[in-house]
C-alpha atoms as a PDB file:
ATOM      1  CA  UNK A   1      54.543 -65.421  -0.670  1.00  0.00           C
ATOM      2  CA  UNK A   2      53.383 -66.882   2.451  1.00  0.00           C
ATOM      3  CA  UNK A   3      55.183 -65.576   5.919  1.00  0.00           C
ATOM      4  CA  UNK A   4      56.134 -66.652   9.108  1.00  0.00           C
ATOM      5  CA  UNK A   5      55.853 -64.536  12.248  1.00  0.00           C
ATOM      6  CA  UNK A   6      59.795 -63.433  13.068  1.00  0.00           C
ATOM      7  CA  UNK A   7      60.902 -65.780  15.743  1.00  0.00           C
ATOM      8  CA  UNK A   8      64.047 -66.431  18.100  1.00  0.00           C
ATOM      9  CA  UNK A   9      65.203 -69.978  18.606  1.00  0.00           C
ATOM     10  CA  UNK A  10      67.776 -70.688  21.065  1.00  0.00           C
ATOM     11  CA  UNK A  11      70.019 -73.859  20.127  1.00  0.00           C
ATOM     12  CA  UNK A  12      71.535 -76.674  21.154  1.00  0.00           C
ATOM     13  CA  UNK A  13      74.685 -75.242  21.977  1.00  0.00           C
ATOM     14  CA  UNK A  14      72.951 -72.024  23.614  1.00  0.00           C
ATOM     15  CA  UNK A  15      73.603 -69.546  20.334  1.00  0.00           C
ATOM     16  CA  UNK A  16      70.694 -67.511  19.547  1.00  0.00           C
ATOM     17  CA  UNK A  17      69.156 -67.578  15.729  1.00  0.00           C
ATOM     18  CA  UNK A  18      66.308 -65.238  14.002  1.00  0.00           C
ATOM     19  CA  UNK A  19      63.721 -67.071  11.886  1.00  0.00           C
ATOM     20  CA  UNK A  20      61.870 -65.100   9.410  1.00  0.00           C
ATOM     21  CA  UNK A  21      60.095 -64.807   5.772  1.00  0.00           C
ATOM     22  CA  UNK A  22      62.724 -64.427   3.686  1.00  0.00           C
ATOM     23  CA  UNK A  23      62.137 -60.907   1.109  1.00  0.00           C
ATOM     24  CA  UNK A  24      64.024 -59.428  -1.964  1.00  0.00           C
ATOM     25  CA  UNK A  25      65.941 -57.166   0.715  1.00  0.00           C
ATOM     26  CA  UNK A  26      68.154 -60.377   1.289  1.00  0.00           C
ATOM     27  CA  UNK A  27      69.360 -61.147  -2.364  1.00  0.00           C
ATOM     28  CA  UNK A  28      72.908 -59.880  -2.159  1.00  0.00           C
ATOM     29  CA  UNK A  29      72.840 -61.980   1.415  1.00  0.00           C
ATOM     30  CA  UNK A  30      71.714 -65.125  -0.378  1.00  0.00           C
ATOM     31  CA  UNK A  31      73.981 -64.955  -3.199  1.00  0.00           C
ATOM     32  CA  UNK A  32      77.089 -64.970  -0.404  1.00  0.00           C
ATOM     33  CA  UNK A  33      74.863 -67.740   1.024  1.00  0.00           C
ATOM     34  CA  UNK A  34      74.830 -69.581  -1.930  1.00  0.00           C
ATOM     35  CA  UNK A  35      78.464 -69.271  -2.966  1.00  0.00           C
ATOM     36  CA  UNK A  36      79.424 -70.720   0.573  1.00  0.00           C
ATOM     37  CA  UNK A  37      77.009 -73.830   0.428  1.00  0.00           C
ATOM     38  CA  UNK A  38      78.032 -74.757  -2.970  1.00  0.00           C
ATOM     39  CA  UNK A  39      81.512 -74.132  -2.702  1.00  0.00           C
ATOM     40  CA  UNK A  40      82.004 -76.684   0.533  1.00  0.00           C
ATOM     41  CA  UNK A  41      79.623 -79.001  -2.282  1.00  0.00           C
ATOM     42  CA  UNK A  42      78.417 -81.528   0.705  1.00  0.00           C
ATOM     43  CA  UNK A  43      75.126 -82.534  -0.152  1.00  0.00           C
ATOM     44  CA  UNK A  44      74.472 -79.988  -3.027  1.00  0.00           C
ATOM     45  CA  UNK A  45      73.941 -80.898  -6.741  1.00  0.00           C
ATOM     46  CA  UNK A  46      74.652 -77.655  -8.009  1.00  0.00           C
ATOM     47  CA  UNK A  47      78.556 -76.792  -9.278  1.00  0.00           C
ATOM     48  CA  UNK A  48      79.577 -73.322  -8.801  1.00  0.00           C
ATOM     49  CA  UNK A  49      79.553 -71.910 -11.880  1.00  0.00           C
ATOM     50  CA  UNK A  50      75.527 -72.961 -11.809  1.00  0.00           C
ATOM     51  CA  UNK A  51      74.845 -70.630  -9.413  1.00  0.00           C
ATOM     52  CA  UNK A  52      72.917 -67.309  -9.720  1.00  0.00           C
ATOM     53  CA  UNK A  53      76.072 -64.680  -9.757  1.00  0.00           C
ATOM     54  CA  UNK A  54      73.917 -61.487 -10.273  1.00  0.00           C
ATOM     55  CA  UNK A  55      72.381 -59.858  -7.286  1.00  0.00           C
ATOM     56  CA  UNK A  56      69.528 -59.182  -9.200  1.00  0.00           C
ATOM     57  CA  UNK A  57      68.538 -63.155 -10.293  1.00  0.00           C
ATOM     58  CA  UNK A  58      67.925 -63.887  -6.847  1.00  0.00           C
ATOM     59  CA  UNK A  59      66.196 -60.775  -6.160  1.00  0.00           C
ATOM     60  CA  UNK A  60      63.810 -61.768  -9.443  1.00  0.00           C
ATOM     61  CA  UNK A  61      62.972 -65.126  -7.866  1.00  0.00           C
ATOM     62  CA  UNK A  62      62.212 -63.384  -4.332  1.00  0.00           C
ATOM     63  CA  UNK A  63      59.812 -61.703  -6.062  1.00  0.00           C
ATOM     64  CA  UNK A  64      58.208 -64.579  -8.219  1.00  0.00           C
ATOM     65  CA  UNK A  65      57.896 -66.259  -4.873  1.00  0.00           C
ATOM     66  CA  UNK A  66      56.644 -63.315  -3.362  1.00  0.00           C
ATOM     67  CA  UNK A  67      53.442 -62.966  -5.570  1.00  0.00           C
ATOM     68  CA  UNK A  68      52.575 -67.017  -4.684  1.00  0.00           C
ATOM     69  CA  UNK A  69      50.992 -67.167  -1.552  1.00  0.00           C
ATOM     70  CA  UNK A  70      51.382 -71.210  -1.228  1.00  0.00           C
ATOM     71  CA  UNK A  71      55.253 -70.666  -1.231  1.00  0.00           C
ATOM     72  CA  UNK A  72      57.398 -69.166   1.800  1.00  0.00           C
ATOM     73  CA  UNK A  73      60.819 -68.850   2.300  1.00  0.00           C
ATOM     74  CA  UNK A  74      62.163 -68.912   5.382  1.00  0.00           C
ATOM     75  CA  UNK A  75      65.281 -67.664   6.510  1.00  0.00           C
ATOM     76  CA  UNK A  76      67.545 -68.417   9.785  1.00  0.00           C
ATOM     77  CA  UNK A  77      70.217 -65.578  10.239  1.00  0.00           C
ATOM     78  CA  UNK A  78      72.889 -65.354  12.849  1.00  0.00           C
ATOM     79  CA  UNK A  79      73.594 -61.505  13.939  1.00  0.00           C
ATOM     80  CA  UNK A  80      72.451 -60.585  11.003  1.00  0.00           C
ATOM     81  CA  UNK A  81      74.537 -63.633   9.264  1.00  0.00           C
ATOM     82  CA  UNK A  82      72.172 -65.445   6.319  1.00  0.00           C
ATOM     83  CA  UNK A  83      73.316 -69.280   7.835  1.00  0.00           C
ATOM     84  CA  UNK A  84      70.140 -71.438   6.780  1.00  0.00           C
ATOM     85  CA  UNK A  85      67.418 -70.732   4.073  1.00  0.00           C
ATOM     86  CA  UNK A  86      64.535 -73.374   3.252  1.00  0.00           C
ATOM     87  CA  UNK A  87      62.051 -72.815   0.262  1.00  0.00           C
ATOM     88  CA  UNK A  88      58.665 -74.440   0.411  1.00  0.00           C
ATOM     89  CA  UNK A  89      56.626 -74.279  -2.435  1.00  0.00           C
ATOM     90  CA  UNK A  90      52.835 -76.367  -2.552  1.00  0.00           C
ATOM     91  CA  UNK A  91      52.287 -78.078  -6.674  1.00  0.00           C
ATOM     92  CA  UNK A  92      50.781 -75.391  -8.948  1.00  0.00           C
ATOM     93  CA  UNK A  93      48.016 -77.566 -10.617  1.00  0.00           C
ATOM     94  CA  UNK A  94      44.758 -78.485  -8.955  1.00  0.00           C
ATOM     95  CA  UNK A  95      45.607 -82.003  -9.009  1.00  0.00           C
ATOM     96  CA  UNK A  96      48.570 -81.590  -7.328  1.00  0.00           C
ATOM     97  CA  UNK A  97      47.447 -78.752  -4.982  1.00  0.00           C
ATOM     98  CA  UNK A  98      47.836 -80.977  -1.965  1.00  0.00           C
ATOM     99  CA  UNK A  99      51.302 -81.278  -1.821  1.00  0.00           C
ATOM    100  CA  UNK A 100      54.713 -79.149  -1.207  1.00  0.00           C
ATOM    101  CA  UNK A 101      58.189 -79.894  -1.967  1.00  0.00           C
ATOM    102  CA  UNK A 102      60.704 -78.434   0.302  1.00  0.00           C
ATOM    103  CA  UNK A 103      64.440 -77.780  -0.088  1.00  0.00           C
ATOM    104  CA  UNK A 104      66.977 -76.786   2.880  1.00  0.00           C
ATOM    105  CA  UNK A 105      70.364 -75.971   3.434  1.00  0.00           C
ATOM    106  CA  UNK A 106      72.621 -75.111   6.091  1.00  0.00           C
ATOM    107  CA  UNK A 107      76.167 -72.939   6.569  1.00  0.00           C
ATOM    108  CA  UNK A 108      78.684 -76.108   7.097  1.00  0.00           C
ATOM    109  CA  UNK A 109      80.072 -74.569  10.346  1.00  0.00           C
ATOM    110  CA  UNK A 110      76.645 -74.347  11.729  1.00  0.00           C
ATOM    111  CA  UNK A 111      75.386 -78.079  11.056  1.00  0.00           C
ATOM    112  CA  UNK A 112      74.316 -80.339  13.457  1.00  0.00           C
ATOM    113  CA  UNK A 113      73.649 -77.268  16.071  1.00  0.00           C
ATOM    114  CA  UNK A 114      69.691 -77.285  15.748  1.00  0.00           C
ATOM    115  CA  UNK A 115      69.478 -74.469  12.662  1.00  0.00           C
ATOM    116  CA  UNK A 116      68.029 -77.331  10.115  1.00  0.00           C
ATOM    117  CA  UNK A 117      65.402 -78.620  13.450  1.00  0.00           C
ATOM    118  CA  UNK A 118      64.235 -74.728  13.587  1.00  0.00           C
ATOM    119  CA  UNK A 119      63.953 -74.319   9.799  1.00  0.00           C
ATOM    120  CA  UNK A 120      61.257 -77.320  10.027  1.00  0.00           C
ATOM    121  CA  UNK A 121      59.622 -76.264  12.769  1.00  0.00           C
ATOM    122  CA  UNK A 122      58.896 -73.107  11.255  1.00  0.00           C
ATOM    123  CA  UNK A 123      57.394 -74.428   7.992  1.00  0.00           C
ATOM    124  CA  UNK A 124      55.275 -76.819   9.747  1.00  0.00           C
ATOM    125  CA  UNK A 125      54.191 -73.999  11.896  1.00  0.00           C
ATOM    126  CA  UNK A 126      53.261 -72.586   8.540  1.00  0.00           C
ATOM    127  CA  UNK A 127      52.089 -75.503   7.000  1.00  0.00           C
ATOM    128  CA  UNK A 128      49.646 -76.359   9.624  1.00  0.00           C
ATOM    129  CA  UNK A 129      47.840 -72.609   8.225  1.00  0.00           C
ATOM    130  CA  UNK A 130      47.698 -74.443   4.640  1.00  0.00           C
ATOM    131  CA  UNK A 131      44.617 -76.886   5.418  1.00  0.00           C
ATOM    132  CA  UNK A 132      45.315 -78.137   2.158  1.00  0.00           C
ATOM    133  CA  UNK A 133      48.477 -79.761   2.143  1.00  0.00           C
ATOM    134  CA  UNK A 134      48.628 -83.270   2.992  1.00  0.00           C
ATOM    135  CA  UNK A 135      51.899 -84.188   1.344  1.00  0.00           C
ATOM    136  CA  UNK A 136      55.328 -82.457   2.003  1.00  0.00           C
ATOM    137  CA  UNK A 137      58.259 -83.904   0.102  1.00  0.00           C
ATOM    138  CA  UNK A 138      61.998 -83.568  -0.386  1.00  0.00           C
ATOM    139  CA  UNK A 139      65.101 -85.009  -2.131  1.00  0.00           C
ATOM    140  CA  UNK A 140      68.526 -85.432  -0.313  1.00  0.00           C
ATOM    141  CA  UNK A 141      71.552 -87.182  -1.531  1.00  0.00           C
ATOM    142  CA  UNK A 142      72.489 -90.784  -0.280  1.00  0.00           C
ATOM    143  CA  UNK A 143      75.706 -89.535   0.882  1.00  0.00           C
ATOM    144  CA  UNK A 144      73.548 -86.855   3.243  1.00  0.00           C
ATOM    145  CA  UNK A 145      72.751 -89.181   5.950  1.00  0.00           C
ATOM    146  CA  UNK A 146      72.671 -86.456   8.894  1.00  0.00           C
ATOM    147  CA  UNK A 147      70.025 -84.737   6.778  1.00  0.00           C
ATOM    148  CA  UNK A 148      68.310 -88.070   6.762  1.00  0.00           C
ATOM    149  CA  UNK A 149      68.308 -88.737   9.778  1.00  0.00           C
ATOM    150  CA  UNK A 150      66.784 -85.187  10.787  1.00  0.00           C
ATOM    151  CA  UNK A 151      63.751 -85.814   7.950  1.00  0.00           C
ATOM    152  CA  UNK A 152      63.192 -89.426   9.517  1.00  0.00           C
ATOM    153  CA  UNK A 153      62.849 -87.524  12.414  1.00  0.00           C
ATOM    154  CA  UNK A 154      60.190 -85.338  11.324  1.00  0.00           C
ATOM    155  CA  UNK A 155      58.181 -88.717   9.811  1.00  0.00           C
ATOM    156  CA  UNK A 156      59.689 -88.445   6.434  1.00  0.00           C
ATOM    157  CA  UNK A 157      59.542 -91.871   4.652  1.00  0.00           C
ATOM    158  CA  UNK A 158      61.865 -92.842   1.740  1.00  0.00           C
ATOM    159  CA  UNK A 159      59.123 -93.119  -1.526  1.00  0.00           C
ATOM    160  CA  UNK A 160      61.785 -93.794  -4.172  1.00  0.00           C
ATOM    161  CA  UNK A 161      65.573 -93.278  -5.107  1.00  0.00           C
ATOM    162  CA  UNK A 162      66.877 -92.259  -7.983  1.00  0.00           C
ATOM    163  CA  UNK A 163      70.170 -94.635  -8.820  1.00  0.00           C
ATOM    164  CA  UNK A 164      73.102 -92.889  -9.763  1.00  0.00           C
ATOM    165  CA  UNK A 165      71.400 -89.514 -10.192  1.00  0.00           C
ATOM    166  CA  UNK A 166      74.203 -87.652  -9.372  1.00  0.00           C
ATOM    167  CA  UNK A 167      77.859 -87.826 -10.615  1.00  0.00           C
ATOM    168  CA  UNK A 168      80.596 -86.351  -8.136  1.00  0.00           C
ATOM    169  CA  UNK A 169      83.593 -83.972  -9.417  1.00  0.00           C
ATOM    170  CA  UNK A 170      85.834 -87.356  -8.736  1.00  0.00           C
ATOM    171  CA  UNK A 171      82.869 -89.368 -11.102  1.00  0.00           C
ATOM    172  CA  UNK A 172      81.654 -91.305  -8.502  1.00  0.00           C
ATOM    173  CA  UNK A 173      77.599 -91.407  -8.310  1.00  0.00           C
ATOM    174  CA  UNK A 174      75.182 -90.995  -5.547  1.00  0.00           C
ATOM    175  CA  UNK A 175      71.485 -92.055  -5.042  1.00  0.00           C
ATOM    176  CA  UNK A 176      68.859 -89.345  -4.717  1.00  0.00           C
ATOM    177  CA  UNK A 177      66.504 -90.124  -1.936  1.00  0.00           C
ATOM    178  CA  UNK A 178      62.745 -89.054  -2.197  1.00  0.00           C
ATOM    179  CA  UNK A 179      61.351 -88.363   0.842  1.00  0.00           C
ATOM    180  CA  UNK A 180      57.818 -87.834   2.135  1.00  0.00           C
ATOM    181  CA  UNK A 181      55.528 -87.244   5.109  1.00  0.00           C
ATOM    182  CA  UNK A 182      51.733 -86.663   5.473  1.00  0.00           C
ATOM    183  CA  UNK A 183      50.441 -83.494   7.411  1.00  0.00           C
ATOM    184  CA  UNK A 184      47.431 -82.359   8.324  1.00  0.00           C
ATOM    185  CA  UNK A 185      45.148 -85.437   8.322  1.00  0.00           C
ATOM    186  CA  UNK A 186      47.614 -86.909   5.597  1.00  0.00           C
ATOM    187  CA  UNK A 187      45.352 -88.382   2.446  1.00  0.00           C
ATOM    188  CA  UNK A 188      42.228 -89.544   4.099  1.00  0.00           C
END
């Protein structure tokens, strides 16, 4: 897996976070993590009971990820607190060798405090080391506009929707959004 030198951010509101490479130390912390993101549901496509519930499934894929060096994960802890994760991982065939898909999440209580703005600064801080990639994409619900506006932000572009992709618990649907932007000389 790719890695990140271990960084302090300060945010917004003056709280201190730790970025760093995410290892198979932190599966019993990212299982509590995931619990808590899917359980508030906003933004998330996953149901509860689709979640990994063994300590040892997430430790599994920490260490898949860790033998790829074109993926990274990248965690954001708060005194020692697991409050934002983002996975990164570039396509796996030559053809497609050019681009990464990214997915992030955030604790709800810590949202719209900077944590999601540090995540992406770190991978592209990383991304910049993968000449390579030229593509970095995304999907976020419809319904996820903060999230969209932080992508737009960052020079993601919408490159298709898919309708209805996602029924709610109360069976109304939402759009997914795909998102993209180009890095590193983009597709010249």
């Amino acid at each position: 897996m790719g890695t990140i030198e271990p960084t302090q951010v300060k945010l917004r509101d003056g709280a201190t976070i730790d970025l760093r490479s995410g290892t198979a130390v932190d599966a019993a912390a990212c299982l509590l993590y995931v619990a808590a993101i899917v359980k508030n549901g906003e933004g998330m496509i996953a149901a509860p009971e689709e979640t990994p519930q063994d300590p040892a499934e997430v430790r599994n894929w920490i260490e898949r990820l860790s033998k790829e060096p074109d993926q990274v994960l990248i965690i954001a802890e708060h005194e020692s607190v697991l409050i934002g994760m983002l996975d990164f991982h570039i396509g796996g065939r030559k053809r497609i060798s050019h681009r990464g898909t990214l997915a992030m999440s955030v604790l709800p209580e810590w949202r719209a405090r900077g944590v999601g703005t540090a995540l992406l600064d770190a991978l592209f801080s990383w991304v910049k080391t993968r000449p390579n990639v030229r593509k970095v994409g995304l999907a976020v619900l419809a319904s996820n506009a903060p999230a969209i506006r932080l992508y737009e932000r960052y020079g993601f572009i919408e490159e298709g929707r898919r309708r209805g992709e996602v029924r709610n618990d109360d069976g109304s649907y939402v759009d997914d959004i795909l998102m993209c932007c180009f890095v590193n000389g983009g597709l010249s």
